[in-house]
PDB file of N, CA and C in Angstrom:
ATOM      1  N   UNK A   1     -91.927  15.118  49.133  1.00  0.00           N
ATOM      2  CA  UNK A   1     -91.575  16.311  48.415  1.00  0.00           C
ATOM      3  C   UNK A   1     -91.796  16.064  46.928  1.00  0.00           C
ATOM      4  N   UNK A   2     -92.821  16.890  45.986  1.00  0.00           N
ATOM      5  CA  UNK A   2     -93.018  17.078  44.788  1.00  0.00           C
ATOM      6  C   UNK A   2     -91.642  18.054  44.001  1.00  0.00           C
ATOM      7  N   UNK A   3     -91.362  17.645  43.302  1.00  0.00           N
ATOM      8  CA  UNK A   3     -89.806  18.724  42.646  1.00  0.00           C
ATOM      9  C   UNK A   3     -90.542  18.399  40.736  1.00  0.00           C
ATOM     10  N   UNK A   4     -90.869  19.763  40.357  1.00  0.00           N
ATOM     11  CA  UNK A   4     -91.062  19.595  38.831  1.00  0.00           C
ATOM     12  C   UNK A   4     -90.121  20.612  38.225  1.00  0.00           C
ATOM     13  N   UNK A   5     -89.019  20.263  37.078  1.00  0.00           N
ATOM     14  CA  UNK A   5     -88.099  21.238  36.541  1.00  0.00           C
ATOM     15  C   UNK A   5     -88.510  20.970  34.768  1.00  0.00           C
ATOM     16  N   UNK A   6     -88.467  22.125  34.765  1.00  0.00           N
ATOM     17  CA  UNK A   6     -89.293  22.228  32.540  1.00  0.00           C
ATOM     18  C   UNK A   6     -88.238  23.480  32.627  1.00  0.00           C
ATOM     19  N   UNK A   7     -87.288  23.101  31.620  1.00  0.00           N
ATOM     20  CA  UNK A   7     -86.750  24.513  31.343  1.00  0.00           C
ATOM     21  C   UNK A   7     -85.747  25.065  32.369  1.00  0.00           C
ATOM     22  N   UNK A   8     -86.061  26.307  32.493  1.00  0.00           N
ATOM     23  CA  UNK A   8     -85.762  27.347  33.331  1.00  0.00           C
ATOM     24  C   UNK A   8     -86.299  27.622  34.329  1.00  0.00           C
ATOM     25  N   UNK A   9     -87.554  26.440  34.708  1.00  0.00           N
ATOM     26  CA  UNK A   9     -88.357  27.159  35.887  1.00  0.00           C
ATOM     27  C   UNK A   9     -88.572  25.628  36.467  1.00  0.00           C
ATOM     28  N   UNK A  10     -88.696  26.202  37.828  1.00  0.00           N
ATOM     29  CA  UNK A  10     -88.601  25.028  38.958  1.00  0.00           C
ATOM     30  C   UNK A  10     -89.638  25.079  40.206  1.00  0.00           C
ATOM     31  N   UNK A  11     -90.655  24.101  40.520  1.00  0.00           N
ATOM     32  CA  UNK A  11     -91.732  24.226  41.341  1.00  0.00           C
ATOM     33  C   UNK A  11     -91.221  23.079  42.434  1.00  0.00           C
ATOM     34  N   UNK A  12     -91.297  23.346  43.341  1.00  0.00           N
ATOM     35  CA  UNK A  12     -90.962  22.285  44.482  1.00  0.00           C
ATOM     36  C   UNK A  12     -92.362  22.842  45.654  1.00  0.00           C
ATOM     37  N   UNK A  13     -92.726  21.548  46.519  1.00  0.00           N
ATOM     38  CA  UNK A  13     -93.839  21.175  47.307  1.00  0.00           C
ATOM     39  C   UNK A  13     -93.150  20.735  48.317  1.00  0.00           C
ATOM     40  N   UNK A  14     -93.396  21.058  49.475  1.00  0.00           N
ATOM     41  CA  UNK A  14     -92.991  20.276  50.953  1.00  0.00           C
ATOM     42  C   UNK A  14     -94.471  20.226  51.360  1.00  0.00           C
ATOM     43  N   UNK A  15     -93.909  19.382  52.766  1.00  0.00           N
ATOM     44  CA  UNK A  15     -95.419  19.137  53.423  1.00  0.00           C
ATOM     45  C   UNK A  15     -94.469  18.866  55.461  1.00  0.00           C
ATOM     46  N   UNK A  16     -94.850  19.512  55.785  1.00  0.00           N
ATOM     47  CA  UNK A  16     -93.486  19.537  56.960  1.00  0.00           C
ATOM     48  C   UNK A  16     -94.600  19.635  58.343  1.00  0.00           C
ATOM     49  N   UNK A  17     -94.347  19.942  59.516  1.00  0.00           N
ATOM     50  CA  UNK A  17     -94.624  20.695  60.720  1.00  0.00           C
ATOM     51  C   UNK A  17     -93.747  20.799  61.316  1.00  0.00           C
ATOM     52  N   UNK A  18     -94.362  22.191  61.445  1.00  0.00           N
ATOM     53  CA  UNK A  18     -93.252  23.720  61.206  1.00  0.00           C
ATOM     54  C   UNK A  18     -93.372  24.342  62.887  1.00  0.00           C
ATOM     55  N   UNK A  19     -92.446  24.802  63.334  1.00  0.00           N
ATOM     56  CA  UNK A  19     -92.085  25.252  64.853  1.00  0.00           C
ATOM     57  C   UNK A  19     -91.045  25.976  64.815  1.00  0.00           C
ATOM     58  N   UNK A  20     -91.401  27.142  65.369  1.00  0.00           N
ATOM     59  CA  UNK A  20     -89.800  28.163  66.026  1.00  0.00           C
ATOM     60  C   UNK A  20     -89.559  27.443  67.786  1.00  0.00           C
ATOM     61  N   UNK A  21     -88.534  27.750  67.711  1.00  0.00           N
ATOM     62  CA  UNK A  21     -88.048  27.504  69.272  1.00  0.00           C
ATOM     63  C   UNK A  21     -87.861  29.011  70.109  1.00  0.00           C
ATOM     64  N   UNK A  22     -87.375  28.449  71.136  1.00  0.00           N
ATOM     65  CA  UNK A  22     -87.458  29.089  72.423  1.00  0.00           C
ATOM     66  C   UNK A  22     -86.717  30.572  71.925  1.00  0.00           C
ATOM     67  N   UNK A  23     -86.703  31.601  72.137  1.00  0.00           N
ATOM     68  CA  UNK A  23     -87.761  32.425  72.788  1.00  0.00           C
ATOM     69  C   UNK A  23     -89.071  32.850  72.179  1.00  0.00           C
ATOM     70  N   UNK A  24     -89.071  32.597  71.008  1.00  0.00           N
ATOM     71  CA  UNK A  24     -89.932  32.711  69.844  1.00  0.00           C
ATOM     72  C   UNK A  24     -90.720  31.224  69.826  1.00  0.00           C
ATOM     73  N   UNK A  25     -91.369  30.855  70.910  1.00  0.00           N
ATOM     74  CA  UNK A  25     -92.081  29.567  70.248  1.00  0.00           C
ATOM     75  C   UNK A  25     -93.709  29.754  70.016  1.00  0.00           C
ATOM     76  N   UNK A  26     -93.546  29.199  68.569  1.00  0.00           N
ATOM     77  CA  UNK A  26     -94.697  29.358  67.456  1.00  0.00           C
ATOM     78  C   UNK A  26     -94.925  27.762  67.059  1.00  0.00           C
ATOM     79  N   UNK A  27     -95.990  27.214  67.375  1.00  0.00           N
ATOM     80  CA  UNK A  27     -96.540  25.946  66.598  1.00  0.00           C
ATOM     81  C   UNK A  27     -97.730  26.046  65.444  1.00  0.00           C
ATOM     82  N   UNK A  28     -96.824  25.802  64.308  1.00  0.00           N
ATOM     83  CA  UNK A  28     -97.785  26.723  63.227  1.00  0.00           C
ATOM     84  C   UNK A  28     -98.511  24.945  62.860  1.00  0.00           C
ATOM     85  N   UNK A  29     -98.167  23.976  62.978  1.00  0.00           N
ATOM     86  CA  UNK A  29     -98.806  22.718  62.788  1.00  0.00           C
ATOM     87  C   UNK A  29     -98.686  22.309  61.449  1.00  0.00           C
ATOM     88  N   UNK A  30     -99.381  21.539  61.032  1.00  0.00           N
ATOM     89  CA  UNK A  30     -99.186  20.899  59.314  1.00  0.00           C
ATOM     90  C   UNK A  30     -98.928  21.823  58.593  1.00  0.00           C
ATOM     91  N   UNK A  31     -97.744  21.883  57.706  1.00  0.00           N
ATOM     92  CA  UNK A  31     -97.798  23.305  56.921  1.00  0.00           C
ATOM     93  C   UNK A  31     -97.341  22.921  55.339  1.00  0.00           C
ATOM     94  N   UNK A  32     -97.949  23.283  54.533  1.00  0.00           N
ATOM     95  CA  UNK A  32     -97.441  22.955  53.135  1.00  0.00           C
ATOM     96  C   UNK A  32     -96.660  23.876  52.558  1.00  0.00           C
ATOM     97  N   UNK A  33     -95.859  23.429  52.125  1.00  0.00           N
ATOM     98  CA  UNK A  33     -94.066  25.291  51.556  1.00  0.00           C
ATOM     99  C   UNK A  33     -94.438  24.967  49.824  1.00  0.00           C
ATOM    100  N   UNK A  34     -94.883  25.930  48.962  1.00  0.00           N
ATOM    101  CA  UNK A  34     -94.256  26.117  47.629  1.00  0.00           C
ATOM    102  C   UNK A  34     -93.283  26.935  47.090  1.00  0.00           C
ATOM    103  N   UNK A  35     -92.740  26.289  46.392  1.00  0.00           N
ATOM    104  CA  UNK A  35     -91.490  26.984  46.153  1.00  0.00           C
ATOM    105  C   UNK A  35     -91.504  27.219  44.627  1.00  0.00           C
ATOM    106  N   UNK A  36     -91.187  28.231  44.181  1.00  0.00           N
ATOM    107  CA  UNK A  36     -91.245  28.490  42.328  1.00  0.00           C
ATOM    108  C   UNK A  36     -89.866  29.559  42.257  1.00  0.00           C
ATOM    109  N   UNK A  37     -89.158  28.699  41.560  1.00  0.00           N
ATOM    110  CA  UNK A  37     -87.896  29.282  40.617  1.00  0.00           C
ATOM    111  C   UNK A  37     -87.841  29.757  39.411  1.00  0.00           C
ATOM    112  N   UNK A  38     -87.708  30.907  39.082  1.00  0.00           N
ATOM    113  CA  UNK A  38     -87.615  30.916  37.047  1.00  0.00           C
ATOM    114  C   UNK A  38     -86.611  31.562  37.000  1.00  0.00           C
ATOM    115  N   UNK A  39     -86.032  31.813  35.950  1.00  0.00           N
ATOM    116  CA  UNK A  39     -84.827  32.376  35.493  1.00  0.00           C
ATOM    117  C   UNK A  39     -85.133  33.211  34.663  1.00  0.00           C
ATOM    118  N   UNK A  40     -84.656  34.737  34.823  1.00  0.00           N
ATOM    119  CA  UNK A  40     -85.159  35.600  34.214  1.00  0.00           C
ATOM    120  C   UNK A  40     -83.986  36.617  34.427  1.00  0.00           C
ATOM    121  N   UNK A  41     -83.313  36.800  32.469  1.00  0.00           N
ATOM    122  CA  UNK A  41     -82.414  37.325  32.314  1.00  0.00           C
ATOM    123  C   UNK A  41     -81.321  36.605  33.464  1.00  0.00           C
ATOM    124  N   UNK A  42     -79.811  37.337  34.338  1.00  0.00           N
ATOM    125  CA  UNK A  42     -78.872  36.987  34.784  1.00  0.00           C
ATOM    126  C   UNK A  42     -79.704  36.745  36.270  1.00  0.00           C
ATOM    127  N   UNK A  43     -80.576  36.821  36.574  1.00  0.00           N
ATOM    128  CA  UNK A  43     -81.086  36.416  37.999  1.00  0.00           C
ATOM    129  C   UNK A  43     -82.026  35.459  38.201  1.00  0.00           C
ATOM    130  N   UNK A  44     -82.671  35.550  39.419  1.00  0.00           N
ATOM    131  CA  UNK A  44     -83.593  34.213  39.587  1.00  0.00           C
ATOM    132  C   UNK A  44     -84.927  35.325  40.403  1.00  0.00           C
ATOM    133  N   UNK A  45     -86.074  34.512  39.842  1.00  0.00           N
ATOM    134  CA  UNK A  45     -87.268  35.137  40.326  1.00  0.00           C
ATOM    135  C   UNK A  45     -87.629  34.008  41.616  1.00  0.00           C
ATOM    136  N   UNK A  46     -87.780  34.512  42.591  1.00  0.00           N
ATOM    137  CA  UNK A  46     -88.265  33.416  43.786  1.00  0.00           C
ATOM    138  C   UNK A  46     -89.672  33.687  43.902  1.00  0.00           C
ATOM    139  N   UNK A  47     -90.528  32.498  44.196  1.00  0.00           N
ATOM    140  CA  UNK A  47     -91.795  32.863  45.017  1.00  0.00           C
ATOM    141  C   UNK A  47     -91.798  32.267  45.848  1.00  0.00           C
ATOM    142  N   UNK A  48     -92.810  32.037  46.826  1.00  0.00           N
ATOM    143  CA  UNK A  48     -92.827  30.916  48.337  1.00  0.00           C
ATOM    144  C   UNK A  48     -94.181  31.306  48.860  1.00  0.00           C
ATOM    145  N   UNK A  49     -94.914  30.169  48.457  1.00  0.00           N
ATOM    146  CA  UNK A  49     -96.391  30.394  49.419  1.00  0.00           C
ATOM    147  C   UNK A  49     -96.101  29.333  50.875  1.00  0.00           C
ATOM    148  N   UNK A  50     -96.465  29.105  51.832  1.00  0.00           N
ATOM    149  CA  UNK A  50     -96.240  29.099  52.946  1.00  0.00           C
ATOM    150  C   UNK A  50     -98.309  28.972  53.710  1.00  0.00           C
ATOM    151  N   UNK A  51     -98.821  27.809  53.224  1.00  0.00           N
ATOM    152  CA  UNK A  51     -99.904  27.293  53.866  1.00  0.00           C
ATOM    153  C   UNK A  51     -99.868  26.447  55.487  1.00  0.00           C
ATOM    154  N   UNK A  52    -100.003  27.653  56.419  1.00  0.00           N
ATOM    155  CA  UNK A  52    -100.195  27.131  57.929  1.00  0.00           C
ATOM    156  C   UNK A  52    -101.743  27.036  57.683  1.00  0.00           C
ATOM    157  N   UNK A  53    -101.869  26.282  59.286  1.00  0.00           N
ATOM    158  CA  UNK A  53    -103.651  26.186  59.427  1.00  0.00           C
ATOM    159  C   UNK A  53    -104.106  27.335  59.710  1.00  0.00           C
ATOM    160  N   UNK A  54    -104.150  28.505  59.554  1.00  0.00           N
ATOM    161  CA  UNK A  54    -105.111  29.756  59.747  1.00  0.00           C
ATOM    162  C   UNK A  54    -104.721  30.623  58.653  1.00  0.00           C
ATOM    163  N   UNK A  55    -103.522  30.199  57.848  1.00  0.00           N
ATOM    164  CA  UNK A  55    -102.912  31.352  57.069  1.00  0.00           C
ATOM    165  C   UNK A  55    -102.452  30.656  55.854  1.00  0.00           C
ATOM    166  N   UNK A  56    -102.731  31.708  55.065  1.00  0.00           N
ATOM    167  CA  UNK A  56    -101.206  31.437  53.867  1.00  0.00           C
ATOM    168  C   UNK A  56    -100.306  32.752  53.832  1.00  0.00           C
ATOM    169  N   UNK A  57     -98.925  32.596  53.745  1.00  0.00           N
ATOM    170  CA  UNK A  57     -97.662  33.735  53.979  1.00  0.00           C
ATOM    171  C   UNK A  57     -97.466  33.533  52.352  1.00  0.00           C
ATOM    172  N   UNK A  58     -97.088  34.945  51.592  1.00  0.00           N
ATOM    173  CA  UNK A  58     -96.611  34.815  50.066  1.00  0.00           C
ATOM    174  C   UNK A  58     -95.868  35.374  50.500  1.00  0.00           C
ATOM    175  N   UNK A  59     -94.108  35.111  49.518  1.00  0.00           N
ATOM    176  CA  UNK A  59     -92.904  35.854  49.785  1.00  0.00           C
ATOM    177  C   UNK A  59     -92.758  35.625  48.189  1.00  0.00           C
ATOM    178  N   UNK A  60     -91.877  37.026  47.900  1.00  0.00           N
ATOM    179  CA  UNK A  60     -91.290  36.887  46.677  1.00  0.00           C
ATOM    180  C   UNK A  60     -90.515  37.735  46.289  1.00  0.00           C
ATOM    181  N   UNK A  61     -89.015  37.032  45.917  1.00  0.00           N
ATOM    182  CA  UNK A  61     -88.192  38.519  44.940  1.00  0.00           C
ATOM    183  C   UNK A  61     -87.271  37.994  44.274  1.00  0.00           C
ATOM    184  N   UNK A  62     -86.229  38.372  44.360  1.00  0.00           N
ATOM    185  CA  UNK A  62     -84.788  37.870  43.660  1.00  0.00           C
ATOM    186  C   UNK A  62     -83.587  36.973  43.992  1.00  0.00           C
ATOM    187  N   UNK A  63     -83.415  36.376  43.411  1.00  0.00           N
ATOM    188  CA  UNK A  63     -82.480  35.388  44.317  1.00  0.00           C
ATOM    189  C   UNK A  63     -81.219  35.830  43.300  1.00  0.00           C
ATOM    190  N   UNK A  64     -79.926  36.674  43.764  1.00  0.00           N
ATOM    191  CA  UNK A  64     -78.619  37.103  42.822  1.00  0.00           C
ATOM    192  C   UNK A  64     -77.745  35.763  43.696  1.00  0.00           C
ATOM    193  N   UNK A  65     -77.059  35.193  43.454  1.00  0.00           N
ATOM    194  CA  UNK A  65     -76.479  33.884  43.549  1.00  0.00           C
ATOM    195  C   UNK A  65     -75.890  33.096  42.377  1.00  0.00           C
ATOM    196  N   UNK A  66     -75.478  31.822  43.076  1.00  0.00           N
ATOM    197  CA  UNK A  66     -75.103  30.761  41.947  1.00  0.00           C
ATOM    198  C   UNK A  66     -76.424  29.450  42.207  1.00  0.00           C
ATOM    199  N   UNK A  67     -76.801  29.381  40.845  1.00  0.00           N
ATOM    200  CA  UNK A  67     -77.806  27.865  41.060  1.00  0.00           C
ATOM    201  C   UNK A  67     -77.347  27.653  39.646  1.00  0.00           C
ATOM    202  N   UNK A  68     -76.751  26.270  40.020  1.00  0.00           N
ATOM    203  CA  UNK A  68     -76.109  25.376  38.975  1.00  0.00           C
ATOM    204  C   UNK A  68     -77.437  25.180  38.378  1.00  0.00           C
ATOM    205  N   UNK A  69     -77.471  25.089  37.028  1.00  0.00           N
ATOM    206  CA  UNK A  69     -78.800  24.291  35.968  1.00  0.00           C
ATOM    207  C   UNK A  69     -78.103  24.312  34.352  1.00  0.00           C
ATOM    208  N   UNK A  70     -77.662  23.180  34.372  1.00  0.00           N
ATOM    209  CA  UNK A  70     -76.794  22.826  33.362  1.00  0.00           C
ATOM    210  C   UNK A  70     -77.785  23.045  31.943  1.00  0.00           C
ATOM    211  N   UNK A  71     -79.225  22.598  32.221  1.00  0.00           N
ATOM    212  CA  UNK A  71     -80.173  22.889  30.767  1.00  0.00           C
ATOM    213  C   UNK A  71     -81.010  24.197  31.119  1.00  0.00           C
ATOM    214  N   UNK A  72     -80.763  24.678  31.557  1.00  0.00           N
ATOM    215  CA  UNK A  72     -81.076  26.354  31.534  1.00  0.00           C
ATOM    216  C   UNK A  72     -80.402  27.266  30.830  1.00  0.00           C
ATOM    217  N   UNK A  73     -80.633  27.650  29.785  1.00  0.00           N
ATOM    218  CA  UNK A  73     -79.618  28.836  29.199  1.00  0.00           C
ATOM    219  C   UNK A  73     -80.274  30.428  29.009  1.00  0.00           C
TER     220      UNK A  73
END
């Protein structure tokens, strides 16, 4: 796992193989997850690319929560 934090914004890398179970079983095989955090105004901007072998999945919106980041202001 790659984790880079500058600031207010946060990039994290997995590298996993990825499977749903039973009744839903999906073998998506080697899959790489990005993850991007920024902080913008009182919320959090999420992204998530999601590289299976035939696909890439983009997700993205708001994360309203608590994420501790003591040098984030």
């Amino acid at each position: 796992m790659l984790v880079s934090i500058s600031g207010c914004k946060v990039k994290i890398q997995t590298h996993a193989y990825v499977h749903s179970d039973v009744p839903f079983v999906t073998y998506s095989g080697q899959t790489t997850t990005e993850i991007m955090l920024k902080k913008a105004d009182a919320k959090w901007l999420v992204k998530m690319s999601i590289y299976a072998p035939k696909s890439k999945i983009k997700l993205h919106g708001e994360f309203i929560g608590n994420i501790v980041a003591n040098n984030c202001n």
